[in-house]
Protein backbone atom coordinates (compact mmCIF):
# COMPACT_ATOMS: atom_id res chain seq x y z
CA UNK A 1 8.04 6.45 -0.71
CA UNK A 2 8.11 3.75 -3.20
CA UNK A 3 5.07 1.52 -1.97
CA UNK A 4 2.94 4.56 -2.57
CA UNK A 5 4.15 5.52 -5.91
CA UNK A 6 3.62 1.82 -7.25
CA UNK A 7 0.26 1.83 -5.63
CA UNK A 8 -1.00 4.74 -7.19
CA UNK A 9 1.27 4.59 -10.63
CA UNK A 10 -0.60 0.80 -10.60
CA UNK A 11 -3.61 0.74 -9.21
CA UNK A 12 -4.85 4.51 -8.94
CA UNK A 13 -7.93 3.30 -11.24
CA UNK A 14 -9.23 1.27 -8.46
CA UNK A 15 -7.96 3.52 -5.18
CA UNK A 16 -11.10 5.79 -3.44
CA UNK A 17 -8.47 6.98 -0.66
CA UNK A 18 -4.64 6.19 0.36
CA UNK A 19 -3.12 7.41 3.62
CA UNK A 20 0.72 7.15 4.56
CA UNK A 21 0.14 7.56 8.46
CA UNK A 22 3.12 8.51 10.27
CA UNK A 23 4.19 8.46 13.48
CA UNK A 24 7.14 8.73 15.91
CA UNK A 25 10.21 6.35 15.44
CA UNK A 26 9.97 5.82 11.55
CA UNK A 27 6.40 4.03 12.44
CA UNK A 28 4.07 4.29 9.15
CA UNK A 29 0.83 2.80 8.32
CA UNK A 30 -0.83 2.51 4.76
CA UNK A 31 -4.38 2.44 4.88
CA UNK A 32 -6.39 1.65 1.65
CA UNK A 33 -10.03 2.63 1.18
CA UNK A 34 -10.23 2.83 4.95
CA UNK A 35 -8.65 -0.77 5.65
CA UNK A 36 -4.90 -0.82 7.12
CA UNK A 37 -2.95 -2.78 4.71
CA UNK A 38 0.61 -2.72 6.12
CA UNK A 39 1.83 -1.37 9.73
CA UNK A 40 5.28 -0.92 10.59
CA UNK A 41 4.53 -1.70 14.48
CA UNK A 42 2.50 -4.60 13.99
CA UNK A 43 5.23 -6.45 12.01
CA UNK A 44 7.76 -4.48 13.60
CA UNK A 45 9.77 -4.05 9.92
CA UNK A 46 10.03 -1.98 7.44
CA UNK A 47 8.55 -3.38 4.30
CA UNK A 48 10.46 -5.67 2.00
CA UNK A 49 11.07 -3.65 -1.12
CA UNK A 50 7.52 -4.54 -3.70
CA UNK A 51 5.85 -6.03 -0.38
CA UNK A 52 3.09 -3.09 0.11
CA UNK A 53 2.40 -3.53 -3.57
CA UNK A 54 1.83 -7.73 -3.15
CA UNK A 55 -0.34 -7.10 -0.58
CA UNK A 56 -2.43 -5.03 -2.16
CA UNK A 57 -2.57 -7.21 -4.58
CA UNK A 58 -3.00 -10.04 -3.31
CA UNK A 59 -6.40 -8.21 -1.60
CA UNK A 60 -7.89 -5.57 -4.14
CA UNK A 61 -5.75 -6.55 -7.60
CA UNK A 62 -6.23 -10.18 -8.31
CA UNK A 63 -7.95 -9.93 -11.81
CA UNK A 64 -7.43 -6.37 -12.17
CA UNK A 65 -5.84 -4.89 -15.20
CA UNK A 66 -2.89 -2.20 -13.85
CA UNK A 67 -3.67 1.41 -14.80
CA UNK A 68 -2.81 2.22 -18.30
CA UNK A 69 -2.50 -1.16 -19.62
């Protein structure tokens, strides 16, 4: 999944613990550090291509350097 692979191409530095929780009818969760950052049946979407990544941004990232830069 792409959201996952940015996160953790991006931001692994900074990540303790990143869970893709699944469930039945394409429903997925992505929980950061313990805190749900996006779920599928709360919005009741798929995410917008780069919108997992914003989010985490916009809540862990402002002001942080991504990894290798």
């Amino acid at each position: 999944m792409s959201a996952v692979s940015d996160l953790l191409s991006d931001y692994q530095h900074i990540i303790e613990r990143l869970e893709l929780v699944m469930g039945g009818a394409g429903v997925f969760d992505v929980v950061v550090d313990g805190e749900l950052l996006f779920s599928k049946k709360r919005i009741g979407r798929h995410a917008e291509p780069g919108e997992v990544l914003e989010l985490f941004i916009q809540r862990y990232g402002q002001g942080v350097a991504r990894y290798g830069t």
